[in-house]
N, C-alpha and C. Protein backbone atom coordinates (compact mmCIF):
# COMPACT_ATOMS: atom_id res chain seq x y z
N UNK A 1 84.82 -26.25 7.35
CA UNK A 1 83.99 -26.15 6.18
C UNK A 1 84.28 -24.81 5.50
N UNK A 2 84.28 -24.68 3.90
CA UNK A 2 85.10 -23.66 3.08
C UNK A 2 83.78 -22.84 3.46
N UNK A 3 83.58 -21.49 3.34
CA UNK A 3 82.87 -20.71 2.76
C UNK A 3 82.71 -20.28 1.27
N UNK A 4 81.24 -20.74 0.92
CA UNK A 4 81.39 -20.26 -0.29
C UNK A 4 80.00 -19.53 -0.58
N UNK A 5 80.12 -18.66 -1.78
CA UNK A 5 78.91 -17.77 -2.17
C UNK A 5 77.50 -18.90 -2.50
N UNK A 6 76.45 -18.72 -2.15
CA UNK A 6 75.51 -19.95 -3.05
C UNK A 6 74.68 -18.72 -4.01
N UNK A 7 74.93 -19.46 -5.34
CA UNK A 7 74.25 -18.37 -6.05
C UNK A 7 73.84 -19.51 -6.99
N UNK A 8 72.73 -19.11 -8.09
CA UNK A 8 72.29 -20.30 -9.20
C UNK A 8 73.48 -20.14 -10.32
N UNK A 9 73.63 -20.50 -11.25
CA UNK A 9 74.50 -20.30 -12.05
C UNK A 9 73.59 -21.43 -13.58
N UNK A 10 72.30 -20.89 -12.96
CA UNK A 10 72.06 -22.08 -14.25
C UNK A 10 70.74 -20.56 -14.90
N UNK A 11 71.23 -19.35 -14.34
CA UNK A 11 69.96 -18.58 -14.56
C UNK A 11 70.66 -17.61 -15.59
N UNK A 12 69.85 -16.88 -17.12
CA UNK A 12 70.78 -15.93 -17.91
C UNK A 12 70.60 -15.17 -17.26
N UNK A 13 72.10 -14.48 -17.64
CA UNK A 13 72.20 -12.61 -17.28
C UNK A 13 71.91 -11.92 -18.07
N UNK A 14 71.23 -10.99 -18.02
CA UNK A 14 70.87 -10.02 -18.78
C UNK A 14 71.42 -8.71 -18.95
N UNK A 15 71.88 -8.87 -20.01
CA UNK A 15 72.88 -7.50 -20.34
C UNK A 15 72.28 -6.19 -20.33
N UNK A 16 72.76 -5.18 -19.68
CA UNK A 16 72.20 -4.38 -19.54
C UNK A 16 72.30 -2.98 -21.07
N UNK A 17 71.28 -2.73 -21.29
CA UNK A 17 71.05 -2.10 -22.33
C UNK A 17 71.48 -0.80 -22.42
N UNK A 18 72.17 0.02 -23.66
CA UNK A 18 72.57 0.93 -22.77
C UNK A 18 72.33 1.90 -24.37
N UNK A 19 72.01 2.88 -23.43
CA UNK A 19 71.51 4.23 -25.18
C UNK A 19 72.62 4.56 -25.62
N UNK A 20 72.77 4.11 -27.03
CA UNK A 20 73.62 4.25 -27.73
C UNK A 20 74.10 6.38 -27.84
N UNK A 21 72.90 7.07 -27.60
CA UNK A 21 72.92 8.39 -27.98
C UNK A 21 73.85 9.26 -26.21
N UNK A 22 73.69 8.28 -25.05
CA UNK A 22 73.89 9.10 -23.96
C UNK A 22 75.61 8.89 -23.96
N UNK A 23 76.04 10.04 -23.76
CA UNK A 23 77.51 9.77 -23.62
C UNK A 23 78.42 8.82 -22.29
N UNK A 24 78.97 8.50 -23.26
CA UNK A 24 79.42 7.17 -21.94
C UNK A 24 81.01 7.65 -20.97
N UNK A 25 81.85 8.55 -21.42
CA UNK A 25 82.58 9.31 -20.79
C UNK A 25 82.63 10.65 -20.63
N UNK A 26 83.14 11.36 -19.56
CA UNK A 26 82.77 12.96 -19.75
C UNK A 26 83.52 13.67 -20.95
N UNK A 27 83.06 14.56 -21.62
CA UNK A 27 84.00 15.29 -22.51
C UNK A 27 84.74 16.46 -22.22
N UNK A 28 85.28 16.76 -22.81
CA UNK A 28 86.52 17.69 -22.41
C UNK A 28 85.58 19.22 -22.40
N UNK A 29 85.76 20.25 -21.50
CA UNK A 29 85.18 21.41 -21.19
C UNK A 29 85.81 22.00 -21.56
N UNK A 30 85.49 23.63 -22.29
CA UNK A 30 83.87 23.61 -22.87
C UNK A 30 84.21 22.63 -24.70
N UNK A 31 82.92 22.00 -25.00
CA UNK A 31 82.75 21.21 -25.22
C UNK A 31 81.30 22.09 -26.46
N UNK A 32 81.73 22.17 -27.88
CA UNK A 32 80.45 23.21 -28.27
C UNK A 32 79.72 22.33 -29.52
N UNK A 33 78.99 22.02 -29.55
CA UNK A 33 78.23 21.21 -31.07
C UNK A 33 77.83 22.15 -31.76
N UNK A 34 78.71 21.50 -32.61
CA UNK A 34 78.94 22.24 -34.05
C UNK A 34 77.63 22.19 -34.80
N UNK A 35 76.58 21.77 -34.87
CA UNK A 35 75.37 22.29 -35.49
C UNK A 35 74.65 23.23 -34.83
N UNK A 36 74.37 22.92 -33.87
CA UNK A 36 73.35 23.51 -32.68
C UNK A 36 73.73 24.57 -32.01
N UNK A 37 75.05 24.63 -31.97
CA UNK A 37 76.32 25.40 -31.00
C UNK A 37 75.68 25.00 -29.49
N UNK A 38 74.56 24.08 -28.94
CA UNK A 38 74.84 24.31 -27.85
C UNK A 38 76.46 23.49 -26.82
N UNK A 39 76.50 24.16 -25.82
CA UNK A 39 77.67 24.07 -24.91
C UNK A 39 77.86 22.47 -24.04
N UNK A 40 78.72 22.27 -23.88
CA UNK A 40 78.79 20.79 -23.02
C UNK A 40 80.05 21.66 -21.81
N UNK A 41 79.37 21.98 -20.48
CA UNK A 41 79.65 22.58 -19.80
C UNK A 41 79.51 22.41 -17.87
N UNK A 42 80.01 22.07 -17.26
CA UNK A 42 79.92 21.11 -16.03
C UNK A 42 79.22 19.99 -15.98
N UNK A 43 79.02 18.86 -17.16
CA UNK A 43 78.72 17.44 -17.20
C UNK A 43 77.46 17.72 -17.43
N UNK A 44 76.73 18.96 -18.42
CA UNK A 44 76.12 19.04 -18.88
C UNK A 44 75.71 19.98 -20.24
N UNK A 45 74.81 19.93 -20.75
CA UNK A 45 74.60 20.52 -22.21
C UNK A 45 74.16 21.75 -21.60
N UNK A 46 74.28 23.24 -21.87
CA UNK A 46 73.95 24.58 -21.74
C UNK A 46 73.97 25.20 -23.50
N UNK A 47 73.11 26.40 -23.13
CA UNK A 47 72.93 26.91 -24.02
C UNK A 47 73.97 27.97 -23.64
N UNK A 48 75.28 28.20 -22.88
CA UNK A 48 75.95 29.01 -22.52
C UNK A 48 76.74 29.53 -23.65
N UNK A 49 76.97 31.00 -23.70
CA UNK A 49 78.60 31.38 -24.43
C UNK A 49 79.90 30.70 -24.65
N UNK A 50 80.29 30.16 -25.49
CA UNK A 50 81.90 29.64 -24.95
C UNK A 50 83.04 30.64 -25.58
N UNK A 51 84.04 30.31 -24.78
CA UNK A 51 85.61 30.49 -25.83
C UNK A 51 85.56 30.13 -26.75
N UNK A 52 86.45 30.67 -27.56
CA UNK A 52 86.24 30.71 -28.76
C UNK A 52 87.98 28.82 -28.94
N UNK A 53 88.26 29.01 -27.97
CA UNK A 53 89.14 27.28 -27.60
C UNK A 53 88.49 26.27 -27.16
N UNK A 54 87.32 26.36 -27.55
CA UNK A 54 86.41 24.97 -27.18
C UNK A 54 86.58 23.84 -28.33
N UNK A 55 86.10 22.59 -27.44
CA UNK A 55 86.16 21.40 -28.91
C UNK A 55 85.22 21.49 -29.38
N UNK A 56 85.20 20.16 -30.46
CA UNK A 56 84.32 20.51 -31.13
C UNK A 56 83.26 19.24 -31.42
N UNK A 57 82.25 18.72 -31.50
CA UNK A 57 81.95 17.48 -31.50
C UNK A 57 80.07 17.94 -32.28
N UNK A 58 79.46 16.72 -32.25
CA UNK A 58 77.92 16.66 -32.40
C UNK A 58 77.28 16.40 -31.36
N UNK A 59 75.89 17.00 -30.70
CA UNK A 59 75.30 16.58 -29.60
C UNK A 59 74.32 15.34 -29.79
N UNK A 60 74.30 14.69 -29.04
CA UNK A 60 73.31 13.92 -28.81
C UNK A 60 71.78 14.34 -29.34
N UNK A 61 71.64 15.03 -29.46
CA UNK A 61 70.46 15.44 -30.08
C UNK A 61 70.48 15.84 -31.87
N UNK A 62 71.23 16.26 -31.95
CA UNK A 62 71.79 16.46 -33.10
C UNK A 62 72.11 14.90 -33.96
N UNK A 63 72.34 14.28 -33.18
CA UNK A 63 72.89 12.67 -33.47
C UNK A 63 71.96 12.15 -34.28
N UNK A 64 70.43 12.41 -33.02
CA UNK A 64 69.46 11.60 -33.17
C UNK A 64 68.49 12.46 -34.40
N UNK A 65 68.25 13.09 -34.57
CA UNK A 65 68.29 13.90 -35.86
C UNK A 65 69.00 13.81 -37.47
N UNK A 66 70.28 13.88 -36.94
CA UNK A 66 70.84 13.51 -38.57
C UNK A 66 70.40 11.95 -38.72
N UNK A 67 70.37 10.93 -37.90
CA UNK A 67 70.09 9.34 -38.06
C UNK A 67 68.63 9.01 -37.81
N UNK A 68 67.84 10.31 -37.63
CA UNK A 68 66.47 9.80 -37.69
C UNK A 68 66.21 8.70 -36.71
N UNK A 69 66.48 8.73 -35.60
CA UNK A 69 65.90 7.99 -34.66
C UNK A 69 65.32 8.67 -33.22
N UNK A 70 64.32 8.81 -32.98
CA UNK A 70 63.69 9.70 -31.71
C UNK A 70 63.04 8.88 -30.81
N UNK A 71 63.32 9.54 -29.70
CA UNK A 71 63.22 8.73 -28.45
C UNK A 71 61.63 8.78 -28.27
N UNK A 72 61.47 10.19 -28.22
CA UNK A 72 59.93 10.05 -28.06
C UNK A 72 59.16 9.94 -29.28
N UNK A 73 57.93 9.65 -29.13
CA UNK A 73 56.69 9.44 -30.34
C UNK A 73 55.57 9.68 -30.14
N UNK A 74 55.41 11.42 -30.28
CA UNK A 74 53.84 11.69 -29.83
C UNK A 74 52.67 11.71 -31.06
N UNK A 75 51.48 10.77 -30.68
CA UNK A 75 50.18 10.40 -31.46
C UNK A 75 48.99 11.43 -31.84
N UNK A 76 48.96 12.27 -32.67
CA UNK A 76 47.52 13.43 -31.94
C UNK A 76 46.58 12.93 -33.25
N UNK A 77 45.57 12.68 -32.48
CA UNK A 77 44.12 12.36 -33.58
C UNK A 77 42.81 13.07 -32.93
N UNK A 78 41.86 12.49 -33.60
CA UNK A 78 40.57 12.85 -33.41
C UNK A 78 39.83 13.95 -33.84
N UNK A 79 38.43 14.00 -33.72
CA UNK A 79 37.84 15.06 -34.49
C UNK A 79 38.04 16.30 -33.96
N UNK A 80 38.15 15.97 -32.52
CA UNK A 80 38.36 17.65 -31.80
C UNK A 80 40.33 18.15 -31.80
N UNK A 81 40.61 17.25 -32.36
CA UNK A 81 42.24 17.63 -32.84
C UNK A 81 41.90 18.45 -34.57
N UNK A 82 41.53 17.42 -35.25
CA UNK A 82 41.24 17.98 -36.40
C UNK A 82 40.66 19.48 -36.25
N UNK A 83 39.98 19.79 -35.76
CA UNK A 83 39.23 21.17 -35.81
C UNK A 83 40.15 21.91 -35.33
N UNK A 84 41.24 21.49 -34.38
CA UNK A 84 41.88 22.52 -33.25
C UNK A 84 43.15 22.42 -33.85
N UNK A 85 43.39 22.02 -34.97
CA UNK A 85 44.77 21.71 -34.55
C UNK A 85 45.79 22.52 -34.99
N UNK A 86 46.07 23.55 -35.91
CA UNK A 86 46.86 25.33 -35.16
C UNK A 86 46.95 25.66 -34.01
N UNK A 87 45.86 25.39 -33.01
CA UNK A 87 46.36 26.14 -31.53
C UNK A 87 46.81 24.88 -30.93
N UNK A 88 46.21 23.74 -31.20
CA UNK A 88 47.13 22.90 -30.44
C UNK A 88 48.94 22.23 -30.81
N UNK A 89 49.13 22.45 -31.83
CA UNK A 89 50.40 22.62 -32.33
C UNK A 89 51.27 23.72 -32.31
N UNK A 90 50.56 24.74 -31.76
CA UNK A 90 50.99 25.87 -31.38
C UNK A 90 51.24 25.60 -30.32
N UNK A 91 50.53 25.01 -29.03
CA UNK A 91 50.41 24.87 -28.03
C UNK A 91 52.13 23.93 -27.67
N UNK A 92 52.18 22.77 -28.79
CA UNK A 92 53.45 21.60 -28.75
C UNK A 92 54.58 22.81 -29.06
N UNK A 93 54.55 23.41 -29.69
CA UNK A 93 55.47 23.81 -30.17
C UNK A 93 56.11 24.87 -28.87
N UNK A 94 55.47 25.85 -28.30
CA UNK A 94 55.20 26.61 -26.86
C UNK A 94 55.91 25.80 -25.58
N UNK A 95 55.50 24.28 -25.94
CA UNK A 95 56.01 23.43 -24.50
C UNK A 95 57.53 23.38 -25.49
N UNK A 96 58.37 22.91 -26.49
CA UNK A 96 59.28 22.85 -26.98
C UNK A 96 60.36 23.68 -26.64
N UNK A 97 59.74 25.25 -26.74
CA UNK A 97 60.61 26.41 -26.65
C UNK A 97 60.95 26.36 -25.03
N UNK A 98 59.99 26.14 -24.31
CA UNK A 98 59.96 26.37 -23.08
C UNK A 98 61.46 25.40 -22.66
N UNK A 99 61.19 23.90 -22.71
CA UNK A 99 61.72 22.79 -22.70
C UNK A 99 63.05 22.62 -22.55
N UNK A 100 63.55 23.22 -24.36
CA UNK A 100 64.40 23.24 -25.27
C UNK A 100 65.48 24.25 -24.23
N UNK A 101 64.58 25.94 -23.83
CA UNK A 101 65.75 26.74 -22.56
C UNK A 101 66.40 26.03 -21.86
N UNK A 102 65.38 25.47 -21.24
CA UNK A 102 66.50 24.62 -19.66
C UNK A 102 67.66 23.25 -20.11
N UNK A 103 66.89 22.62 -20.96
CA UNK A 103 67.33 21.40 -21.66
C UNK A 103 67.33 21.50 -22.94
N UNK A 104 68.80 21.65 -23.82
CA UNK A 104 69.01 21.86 -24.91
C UNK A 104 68.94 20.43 -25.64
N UNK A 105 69.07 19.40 -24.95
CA UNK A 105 68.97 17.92 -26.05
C UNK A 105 67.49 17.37 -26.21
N UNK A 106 66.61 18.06 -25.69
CA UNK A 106 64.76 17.77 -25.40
C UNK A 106 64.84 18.99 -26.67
N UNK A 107 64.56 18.29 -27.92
CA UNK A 107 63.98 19.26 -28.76
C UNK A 107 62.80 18.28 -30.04
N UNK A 108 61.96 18.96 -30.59
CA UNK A 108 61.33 18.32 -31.25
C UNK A 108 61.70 17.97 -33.19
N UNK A 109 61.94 16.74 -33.28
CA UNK A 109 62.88 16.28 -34.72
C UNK A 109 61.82 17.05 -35.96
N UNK A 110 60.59 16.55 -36.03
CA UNK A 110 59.46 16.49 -37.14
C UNK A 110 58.43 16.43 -36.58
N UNK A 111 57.33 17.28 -37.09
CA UNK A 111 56.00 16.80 -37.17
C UNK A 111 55.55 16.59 -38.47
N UNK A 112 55.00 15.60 -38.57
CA UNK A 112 54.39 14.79 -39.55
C UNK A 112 52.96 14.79 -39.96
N UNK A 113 52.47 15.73 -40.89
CA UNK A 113 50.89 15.70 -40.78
C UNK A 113 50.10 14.58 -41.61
N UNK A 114 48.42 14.77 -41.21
CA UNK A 114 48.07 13.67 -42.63
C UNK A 114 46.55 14.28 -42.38
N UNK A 115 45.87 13.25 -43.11
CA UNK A 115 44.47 13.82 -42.72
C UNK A 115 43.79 13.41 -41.63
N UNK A 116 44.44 12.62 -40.81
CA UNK A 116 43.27 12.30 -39.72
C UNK A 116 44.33 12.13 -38.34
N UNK A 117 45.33 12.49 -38.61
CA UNK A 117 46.37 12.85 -37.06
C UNK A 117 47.42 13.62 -37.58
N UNK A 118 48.39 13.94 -36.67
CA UNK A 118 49.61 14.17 -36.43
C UNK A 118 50.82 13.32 -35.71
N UNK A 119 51.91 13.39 -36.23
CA UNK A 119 52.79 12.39 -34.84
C UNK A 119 54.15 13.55 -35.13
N UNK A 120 53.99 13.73 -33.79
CA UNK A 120 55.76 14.11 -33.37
C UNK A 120 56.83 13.57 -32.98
N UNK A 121 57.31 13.66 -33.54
CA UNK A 121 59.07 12.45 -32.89
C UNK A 121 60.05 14.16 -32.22
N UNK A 122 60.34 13.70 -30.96
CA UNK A 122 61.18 14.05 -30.23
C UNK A 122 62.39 13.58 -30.43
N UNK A 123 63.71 14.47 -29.35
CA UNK A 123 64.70 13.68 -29.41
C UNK A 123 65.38 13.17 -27.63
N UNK A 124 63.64 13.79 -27.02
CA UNK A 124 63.97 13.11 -25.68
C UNK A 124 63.07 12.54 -25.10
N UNK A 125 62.27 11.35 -23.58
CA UNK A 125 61.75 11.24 -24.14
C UNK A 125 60.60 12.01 -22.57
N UNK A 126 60.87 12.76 -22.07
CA UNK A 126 60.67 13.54 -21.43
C UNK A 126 59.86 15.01 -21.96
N UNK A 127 60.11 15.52 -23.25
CA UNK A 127 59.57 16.37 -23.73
C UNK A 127 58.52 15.95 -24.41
N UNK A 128 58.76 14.51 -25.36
CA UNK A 128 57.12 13.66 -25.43
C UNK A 128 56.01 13.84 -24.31
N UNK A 129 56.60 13.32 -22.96
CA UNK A 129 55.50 13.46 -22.08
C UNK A 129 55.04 14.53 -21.64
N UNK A 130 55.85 15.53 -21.70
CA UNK A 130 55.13 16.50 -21.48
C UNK A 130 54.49 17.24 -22.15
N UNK A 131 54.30 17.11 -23.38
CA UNK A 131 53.59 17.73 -24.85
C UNK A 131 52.12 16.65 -24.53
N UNK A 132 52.39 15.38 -23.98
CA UNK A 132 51.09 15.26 -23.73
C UNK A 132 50.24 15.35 -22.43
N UNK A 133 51.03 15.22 -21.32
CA UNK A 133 50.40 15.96 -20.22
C UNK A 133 50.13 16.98 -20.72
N UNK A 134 50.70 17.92 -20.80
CA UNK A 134 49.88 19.48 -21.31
C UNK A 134 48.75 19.56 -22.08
N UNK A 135 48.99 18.96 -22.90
CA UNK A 135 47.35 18.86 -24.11
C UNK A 135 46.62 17.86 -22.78
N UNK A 136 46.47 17.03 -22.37
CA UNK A 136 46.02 16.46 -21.46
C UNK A 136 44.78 17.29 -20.70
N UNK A 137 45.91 18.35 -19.72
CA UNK A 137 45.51 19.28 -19.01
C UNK A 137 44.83 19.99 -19.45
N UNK A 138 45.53 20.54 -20.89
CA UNK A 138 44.74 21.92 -21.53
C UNK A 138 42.98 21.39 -22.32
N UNK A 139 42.96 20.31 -22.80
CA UNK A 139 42.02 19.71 -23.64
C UNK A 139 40.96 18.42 -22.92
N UNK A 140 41.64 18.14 -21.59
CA UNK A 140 41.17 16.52 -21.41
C UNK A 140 41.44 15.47 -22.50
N UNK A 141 40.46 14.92 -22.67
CA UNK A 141 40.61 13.79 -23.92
C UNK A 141 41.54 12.76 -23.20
N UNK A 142 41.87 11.35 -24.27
CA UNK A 142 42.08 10.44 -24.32
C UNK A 142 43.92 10.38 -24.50
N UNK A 143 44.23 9.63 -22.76
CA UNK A 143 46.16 10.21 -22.98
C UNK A 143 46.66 9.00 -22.25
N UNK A 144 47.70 8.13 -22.96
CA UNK A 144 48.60 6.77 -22.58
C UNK A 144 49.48 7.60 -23.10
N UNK A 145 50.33 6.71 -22.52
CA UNK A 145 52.08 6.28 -22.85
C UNK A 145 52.41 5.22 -22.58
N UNK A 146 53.65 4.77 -23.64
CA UNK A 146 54.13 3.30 -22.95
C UNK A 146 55.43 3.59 -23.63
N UNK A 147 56.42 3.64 -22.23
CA UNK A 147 57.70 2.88 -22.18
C UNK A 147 58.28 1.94 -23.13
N UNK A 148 59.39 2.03 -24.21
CA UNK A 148 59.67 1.02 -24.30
C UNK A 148 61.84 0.76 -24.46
N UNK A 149 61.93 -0.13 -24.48
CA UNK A 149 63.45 -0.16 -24.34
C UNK A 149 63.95 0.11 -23.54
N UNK A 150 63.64 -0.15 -21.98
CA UNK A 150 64.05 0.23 -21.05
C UNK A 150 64.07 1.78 -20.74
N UNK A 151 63.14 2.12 -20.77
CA UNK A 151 62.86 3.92 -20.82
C UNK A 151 63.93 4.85 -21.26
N UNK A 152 64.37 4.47 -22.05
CA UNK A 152 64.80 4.66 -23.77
C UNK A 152 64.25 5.53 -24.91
N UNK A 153 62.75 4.97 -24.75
CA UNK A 153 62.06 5.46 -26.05
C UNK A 153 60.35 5.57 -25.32
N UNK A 154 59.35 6.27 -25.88
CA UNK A 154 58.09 6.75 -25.53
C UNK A 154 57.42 6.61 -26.49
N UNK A 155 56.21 6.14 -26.36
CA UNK A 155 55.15 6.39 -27.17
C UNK A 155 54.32 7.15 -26.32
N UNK A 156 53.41 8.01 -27.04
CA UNK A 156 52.34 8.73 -25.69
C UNK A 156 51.14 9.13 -27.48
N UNK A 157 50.21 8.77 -26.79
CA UNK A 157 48.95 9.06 -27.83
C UNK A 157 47.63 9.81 -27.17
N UNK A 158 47.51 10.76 -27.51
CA UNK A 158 46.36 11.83 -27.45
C UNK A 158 45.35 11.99 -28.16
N UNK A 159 43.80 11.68 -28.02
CA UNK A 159 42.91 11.81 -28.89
C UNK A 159 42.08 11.83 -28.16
N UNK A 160 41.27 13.20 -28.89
CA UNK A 160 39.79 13.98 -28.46
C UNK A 160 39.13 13.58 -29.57
């Protein structure tokens, strides 16, 4: 009797999704984006010095910026936002800088004001969540997120 695999073949495959913004081969070292100047430097982005013989390319963050598309999408409302909201945008902006040192492609695209919220679009989506854990921590109040695109993209909404 043959051996054979038993598998279904009547079930779809699902293609796996893949972020158009994450680089899909390594690039050549050092490696400097030309807007930002940050570095692409042991299979990762640094804010390091380079030679002045480095290539030359756009970062991933930079990408998502000139094309207006951000991974994360942070929500801020409510009345105790309204009253606060200089120190607490001070506060987003504080987690950014912090962020932005270690991880140069976690930076924040726009904030967007109006009269009764704010929304920030990121360009990672890791620095979303943590702009709202922090207000979280610092304020309490009202804090989701939801995943979407295969953790891809963030929504996270905050309201006191």
């Amino acid at each position: 009797m043959a051996k054979r695999s038993h598998f279904r073949k009547d079930r779809l495959i699902q293609q796996k999704r893949h972020d158009a913004y994450q680089e899909v081969t390594k690039l050549p070292e050092p490696t400097e984006c030309q807007k930002c100047h940050a570095v692409y430097v042991g299979g990762r982005w640094t804010w390091k010095r380079v030679k002045e013989n480095s290539h030359q390319t756009t970062c991933p963050a930079c990408l998502r910026i000139e094309q207006n598309f951000p991974a994360g999408i942070v929500e801020l409302s409510g009345a105790f936002f309204l009253e606060h909201r200089g120190e607490i945008l001070n506060l987003v902006r504080n987690i950014e800088e912090k962020e932005k040192d270690a991880h140069p492609l976690e930076r924040i695209m726009k904030i967007e004001d109006d009269n009764s919220s704010s929304i920030i679009t990121t360009t990672g989506i890791h620095l979303a969540r943590r702009i709202g854990e922090a207000l979280h921590r610092a304020y309490k109040g009202d804090y989701n997120f939801q995943y979407g695109d295969q953790d891809k993209q963030i929504l996270v909404k905050w309201e006191r």
